[in-house]
N, C-alpha and C. Protein backbone atom coordinates (compact mmCIF):
# COMPACT_ATOMS: atom_id res chain seq x y z
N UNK A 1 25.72 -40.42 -0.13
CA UNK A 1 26.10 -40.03 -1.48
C UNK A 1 24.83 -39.98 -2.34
N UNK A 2 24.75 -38.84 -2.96
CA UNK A 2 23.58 -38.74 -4.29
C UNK A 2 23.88 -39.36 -5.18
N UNK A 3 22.63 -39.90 -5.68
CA UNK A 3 22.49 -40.29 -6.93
C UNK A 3 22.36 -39.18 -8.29
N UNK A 4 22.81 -39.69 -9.22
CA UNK A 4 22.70 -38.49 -10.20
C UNK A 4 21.31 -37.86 -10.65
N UNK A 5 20.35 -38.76 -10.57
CA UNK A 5 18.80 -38.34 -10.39
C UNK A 5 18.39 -37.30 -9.08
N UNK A 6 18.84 -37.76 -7.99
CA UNK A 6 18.77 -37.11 -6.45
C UNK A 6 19.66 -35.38 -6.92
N UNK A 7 20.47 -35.49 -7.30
CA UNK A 7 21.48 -34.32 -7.90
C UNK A 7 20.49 -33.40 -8.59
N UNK A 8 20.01 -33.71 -9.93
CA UNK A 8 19.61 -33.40 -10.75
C UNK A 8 18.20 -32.40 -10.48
N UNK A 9 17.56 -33.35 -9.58
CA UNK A 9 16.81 -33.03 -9.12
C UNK A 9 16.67 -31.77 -7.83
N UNK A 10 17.27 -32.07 -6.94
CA UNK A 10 17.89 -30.90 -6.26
C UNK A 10 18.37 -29.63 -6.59
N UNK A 11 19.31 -30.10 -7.86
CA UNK A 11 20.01 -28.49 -8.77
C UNK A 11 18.40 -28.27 -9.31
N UNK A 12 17.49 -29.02 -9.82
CA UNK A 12 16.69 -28.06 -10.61
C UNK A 12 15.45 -27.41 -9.91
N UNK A 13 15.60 -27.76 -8.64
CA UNK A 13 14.62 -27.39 -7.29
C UNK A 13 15.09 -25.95 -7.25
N UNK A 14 16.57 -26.43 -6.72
CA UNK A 14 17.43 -24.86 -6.81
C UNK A 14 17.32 -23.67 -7.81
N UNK A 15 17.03 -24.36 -9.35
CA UNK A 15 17.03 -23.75 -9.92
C UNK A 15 15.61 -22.87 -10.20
N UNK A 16 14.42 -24.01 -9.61
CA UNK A 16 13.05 -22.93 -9.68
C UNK A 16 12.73 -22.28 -8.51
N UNK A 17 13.68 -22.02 -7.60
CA UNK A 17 13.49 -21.30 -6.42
C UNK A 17 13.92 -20.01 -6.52
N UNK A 18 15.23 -20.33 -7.33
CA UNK A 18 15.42 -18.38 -7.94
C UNK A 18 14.69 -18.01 -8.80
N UNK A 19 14.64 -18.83 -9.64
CA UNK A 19 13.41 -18.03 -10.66
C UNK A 19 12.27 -17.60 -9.71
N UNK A 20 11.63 -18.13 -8.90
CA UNK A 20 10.69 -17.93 -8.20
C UNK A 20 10.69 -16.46 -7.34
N UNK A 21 12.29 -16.53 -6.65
CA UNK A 21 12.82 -15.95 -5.98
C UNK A 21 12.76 -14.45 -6.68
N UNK A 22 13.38 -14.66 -7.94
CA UNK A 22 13.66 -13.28 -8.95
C UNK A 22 12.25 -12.97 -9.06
N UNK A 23 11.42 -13.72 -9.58
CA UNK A 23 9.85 -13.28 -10.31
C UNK A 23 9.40 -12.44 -9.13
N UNK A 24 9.19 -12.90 -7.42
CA UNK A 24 8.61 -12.09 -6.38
C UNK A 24 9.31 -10.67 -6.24
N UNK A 25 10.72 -10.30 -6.21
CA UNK A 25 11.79 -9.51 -6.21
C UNK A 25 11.22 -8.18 -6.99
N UNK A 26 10.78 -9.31 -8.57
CA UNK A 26 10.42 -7.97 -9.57
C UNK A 26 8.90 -7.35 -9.58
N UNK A 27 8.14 -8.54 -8.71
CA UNK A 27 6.81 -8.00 -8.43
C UNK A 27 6.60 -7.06 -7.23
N UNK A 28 7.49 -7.06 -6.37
CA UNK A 28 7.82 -6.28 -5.49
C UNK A 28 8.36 -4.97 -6.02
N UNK A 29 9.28 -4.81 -6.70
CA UNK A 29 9.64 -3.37 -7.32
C UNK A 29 8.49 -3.30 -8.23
N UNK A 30 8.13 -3.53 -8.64
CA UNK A 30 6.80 -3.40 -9.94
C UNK A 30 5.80 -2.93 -9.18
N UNK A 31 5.50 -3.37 -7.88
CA UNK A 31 4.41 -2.75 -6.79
C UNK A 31 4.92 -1.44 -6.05
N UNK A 32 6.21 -1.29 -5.83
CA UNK A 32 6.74 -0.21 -5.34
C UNK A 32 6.60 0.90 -6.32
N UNK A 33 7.05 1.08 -7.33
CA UNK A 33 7.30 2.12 -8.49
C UNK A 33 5.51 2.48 -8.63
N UNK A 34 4.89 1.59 -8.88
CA UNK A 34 3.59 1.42 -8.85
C UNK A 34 2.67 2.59 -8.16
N UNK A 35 3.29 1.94 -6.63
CA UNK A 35 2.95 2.89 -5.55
C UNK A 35 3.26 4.15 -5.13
N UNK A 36 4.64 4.60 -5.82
CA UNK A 36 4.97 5.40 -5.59
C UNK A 36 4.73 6.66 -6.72
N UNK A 37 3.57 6.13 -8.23
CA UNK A 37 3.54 6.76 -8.94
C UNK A 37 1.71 7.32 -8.67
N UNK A 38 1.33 6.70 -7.84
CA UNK A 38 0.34 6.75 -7.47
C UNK A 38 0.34 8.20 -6.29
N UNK A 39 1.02 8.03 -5.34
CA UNK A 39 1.29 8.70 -4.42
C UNK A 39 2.01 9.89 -5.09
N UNK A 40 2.53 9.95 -6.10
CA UNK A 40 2.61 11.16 -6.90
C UNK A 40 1.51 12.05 -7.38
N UNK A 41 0.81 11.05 -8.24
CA UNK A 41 -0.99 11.56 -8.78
C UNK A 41 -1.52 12.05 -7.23
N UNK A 42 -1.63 11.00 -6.22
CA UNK A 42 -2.23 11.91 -4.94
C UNK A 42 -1.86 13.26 -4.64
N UNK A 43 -0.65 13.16 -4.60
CA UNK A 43 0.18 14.88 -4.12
C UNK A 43 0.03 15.67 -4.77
N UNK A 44 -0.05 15.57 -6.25
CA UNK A 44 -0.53 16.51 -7.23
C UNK A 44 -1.86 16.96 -7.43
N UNK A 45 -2.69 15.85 -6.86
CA UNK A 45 -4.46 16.06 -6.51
C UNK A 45 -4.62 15.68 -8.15
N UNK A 46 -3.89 14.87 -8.48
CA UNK A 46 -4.69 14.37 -9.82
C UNK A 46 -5.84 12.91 -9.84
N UNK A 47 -6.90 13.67 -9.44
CA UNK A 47 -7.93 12.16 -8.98
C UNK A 47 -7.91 11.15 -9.88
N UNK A 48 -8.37 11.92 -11.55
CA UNK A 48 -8.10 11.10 -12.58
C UNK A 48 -7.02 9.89 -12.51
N UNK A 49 -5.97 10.31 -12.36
CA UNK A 49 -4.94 9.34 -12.60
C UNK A 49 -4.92 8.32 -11.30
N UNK A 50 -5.08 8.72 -9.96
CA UNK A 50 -5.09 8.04 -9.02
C UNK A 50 -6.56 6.75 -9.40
N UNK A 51 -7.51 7.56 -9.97
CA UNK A 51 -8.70 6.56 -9.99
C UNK A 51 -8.36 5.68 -11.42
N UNK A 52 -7.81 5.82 -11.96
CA UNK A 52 -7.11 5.44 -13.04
C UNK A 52 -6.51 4.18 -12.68
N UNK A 53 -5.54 4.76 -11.72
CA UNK A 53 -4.33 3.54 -11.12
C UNK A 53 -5.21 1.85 -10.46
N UNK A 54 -6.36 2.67 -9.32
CA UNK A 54 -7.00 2.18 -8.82
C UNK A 54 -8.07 1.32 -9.80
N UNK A 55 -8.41 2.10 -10.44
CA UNK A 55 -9.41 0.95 -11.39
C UNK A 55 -8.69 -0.39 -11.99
N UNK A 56 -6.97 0.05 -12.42
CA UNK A 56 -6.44 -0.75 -13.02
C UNK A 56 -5.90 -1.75 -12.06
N UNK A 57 -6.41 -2.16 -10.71
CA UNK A 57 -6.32 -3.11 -9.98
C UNK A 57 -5.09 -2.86 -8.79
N UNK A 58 -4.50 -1.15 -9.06
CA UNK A 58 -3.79 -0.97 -7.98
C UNK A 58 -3.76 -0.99 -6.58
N UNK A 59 -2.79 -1.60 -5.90
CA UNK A 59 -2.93 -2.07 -4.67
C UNK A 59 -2.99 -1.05 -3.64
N UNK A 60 -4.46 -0.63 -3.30
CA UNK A 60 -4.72 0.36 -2.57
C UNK A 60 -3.89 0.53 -1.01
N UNK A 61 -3.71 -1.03 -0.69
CA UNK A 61 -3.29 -0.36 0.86
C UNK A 61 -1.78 -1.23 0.91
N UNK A 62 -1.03 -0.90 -0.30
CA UNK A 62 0.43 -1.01 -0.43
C UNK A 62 1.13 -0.10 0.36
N UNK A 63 2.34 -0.58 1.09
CA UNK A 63 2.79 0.04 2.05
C UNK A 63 4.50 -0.31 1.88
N UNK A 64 5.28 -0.06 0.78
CA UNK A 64 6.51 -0.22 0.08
C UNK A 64 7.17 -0.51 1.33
N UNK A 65 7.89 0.18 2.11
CA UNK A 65 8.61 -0.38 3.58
C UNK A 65 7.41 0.23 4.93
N UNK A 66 7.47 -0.30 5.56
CA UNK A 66 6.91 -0.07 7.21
C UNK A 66 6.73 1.52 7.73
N UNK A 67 7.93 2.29 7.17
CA UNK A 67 7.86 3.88 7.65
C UNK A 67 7.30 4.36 7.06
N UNK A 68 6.78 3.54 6.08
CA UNK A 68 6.03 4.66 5.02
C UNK A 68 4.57 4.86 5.38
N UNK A 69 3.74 5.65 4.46
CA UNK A 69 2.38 5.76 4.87
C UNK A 69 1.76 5.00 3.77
N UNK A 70 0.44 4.74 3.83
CA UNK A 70 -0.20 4.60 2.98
C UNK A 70 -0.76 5.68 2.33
N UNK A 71 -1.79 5.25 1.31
CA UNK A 71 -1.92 6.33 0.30
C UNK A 71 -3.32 6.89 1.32
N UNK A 72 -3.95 5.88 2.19
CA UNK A 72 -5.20 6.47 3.08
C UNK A 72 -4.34 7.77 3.80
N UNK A 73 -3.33 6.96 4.10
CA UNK A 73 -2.39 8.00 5.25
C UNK A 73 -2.21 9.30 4.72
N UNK A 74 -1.47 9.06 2.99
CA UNK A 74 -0.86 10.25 2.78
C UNK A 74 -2.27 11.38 2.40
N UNK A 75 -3.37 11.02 2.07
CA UNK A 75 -3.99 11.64 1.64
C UNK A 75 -4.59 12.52 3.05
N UNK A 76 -4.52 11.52 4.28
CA UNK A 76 -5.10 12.30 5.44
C UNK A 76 -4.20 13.21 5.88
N UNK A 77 -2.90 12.78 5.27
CA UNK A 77 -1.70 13.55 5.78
C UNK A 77 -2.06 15.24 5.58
N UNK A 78 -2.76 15.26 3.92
CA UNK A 78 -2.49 16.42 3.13
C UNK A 78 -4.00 16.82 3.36
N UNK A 79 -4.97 16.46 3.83
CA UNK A 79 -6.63 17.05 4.27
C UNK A 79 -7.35 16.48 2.86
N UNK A 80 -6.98 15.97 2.22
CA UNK A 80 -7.66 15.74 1.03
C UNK A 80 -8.84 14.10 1.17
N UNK A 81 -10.32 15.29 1.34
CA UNK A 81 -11.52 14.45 1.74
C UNK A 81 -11.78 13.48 0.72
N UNK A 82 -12.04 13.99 -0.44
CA UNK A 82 -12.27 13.33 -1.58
C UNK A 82 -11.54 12.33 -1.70
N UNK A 83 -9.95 12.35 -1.86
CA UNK A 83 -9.00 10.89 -1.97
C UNK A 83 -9.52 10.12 -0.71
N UNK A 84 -9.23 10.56 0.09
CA UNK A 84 -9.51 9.43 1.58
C UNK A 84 -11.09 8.79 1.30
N UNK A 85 -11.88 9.55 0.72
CA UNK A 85 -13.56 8.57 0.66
C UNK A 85 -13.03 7.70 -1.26
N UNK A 86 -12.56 8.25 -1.93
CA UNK A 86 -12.21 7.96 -3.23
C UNK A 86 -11.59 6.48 -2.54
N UNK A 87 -10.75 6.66 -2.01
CA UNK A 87 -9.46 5.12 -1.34
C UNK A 87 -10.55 4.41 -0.29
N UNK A 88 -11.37 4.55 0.38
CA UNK A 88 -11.95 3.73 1.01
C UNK A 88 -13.28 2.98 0.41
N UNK A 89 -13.93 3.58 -0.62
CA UNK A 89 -14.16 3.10 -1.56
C UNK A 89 -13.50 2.01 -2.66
N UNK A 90 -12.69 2.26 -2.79
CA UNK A 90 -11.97 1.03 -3.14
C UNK A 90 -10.82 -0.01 -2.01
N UNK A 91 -11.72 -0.09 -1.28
CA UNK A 91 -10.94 -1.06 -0.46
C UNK A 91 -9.69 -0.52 0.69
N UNK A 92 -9.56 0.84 0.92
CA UNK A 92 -8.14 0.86 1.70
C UNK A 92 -8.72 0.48 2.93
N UNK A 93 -7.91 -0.06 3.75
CA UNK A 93 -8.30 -0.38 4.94
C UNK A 93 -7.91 0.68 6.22
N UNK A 94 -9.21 1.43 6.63
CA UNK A 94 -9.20 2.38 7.63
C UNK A 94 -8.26 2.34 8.68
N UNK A 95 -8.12 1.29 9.59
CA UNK A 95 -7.25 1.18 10.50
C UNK A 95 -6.10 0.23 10.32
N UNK A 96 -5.32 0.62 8.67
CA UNK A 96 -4.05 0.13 8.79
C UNK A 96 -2.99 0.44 9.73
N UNK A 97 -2.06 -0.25 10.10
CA UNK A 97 -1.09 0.07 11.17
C UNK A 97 0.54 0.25 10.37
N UNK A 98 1.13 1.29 10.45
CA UNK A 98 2.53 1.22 9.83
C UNK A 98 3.08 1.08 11.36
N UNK A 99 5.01 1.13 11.16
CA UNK A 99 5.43 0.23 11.99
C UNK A 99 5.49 1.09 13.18
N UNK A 100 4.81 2.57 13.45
CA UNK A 100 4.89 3.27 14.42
C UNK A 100 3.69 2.69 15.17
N UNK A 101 2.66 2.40 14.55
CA UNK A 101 1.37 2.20 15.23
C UNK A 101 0.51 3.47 14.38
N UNK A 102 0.70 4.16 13.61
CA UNK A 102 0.23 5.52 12.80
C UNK A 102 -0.86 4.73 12.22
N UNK A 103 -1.99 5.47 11.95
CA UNK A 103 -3.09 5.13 11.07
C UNK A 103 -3.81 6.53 10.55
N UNK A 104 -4.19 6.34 9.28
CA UNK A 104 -4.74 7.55 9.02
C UNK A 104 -5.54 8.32 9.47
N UNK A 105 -6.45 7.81 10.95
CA UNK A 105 -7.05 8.84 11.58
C UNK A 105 -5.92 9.63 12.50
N UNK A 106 -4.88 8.63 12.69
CA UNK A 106 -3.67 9.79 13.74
C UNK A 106 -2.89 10.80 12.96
N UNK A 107 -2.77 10.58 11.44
CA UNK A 107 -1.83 11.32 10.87
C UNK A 107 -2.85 12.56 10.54
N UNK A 108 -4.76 12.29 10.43
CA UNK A 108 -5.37 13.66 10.07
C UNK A 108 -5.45 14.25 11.42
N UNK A 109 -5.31 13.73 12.35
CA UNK A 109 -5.59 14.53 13.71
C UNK A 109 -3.83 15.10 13.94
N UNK A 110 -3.05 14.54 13.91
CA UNK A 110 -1.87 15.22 13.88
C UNK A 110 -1.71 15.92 13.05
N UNK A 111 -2.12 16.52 12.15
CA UNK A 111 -1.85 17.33 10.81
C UNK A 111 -3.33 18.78 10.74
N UNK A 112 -3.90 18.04 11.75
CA UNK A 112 -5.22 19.15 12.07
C UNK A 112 -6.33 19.38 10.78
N UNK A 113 -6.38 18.37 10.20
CA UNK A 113 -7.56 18.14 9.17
C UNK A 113 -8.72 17.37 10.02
N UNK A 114 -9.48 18.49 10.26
CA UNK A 114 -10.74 18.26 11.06
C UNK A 114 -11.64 17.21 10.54
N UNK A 115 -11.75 17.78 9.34
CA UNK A 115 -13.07 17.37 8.33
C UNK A 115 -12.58 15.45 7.86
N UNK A 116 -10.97 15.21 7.84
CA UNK A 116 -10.87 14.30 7.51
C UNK A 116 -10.97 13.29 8.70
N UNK A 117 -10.72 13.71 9.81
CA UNK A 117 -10.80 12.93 10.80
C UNK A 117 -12.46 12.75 11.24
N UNK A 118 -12.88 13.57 11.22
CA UNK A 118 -14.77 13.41 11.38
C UNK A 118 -15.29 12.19 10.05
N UNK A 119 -14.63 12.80 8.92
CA UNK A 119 -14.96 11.41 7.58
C UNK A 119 -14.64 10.02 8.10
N UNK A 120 -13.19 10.14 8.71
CA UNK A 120 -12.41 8.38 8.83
C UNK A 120 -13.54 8.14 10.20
N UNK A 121 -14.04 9.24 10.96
CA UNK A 121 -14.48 8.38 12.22
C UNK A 121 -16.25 7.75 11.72
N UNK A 122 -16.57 8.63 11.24
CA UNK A 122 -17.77 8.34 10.42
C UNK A 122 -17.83 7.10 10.10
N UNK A 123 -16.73 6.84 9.41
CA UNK A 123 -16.27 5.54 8.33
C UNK A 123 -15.71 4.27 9.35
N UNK A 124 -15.47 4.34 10.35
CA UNK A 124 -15.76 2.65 10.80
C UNK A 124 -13.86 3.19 11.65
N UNK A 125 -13.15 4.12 11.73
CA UNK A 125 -12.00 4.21 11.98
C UNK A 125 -12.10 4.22 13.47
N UNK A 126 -10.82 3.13 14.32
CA UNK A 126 -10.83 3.21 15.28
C UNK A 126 -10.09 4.12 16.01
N UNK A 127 -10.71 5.22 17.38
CA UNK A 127 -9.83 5.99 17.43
C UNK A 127 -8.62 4.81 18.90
N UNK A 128 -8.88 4.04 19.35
CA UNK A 128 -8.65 3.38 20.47
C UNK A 128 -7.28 2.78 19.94
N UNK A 129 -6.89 3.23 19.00
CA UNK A 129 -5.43 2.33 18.48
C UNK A 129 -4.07 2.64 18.89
């Protein structure tokens, strides 16, 4: 049997675990929307705003669910040299893995962007993955 202190204590454990719980929840959608407004500016080829995002401490190698790409990815996706050296410059990490095993040197070689796959190999990218 609890004591009413033991109680008290417990409910208010409980109670900073959702808060805790909620606060990660909303930093998680706050990183998603984030990311996904970013990956908009990419598709549109608006560097400004992407370097924008990025200066303002955006999380370069955010990856919202597993199927998704990254922004290294999407940019190798679309041949765009400039974003892919722009994003590795700030930190994206060359041989990220989404949940296929995909990394942005497989998505520029599958997509037949020569020039981007010669950049990522240049750049430290493993092709052995």
């Amino acid at each position: 049997v609890r004591t009413f202190e033991e109680h008290a204590a417990a409910e208010a454990a409980a109670r900073e675990a959702a808060r805790a719980a909620e606060a990660a929840a909303s930093e998680a959608a706050r990183v998603k929307a984030e990311f996904y407004a970013a990956r908009q500016a990419l598709i549109a080829g608006d560097e400004p705003a992407l370097l924008a995002w990025l200066e303002a401490g955006g999380q370069v190698n955010a990856m919202p669910s597993q199927r998704d790409l990254t922004l290294l990815m999407n940019a190798a996706h679309l041949g765009q040299e400039r974003v892919v050296e722009l994003l590795l410059k700030h930190r994206a990490e060359i041989n990220l893995q989404n949940s296929k095993g995909g990394t942005a040197l497989m998505v520029a070689a599958r997509t037949g962007h020569e020039r981007v796959v010669d950049y990522l190999l240049q750049h430290g990218a493993d092709a052995n993955l």
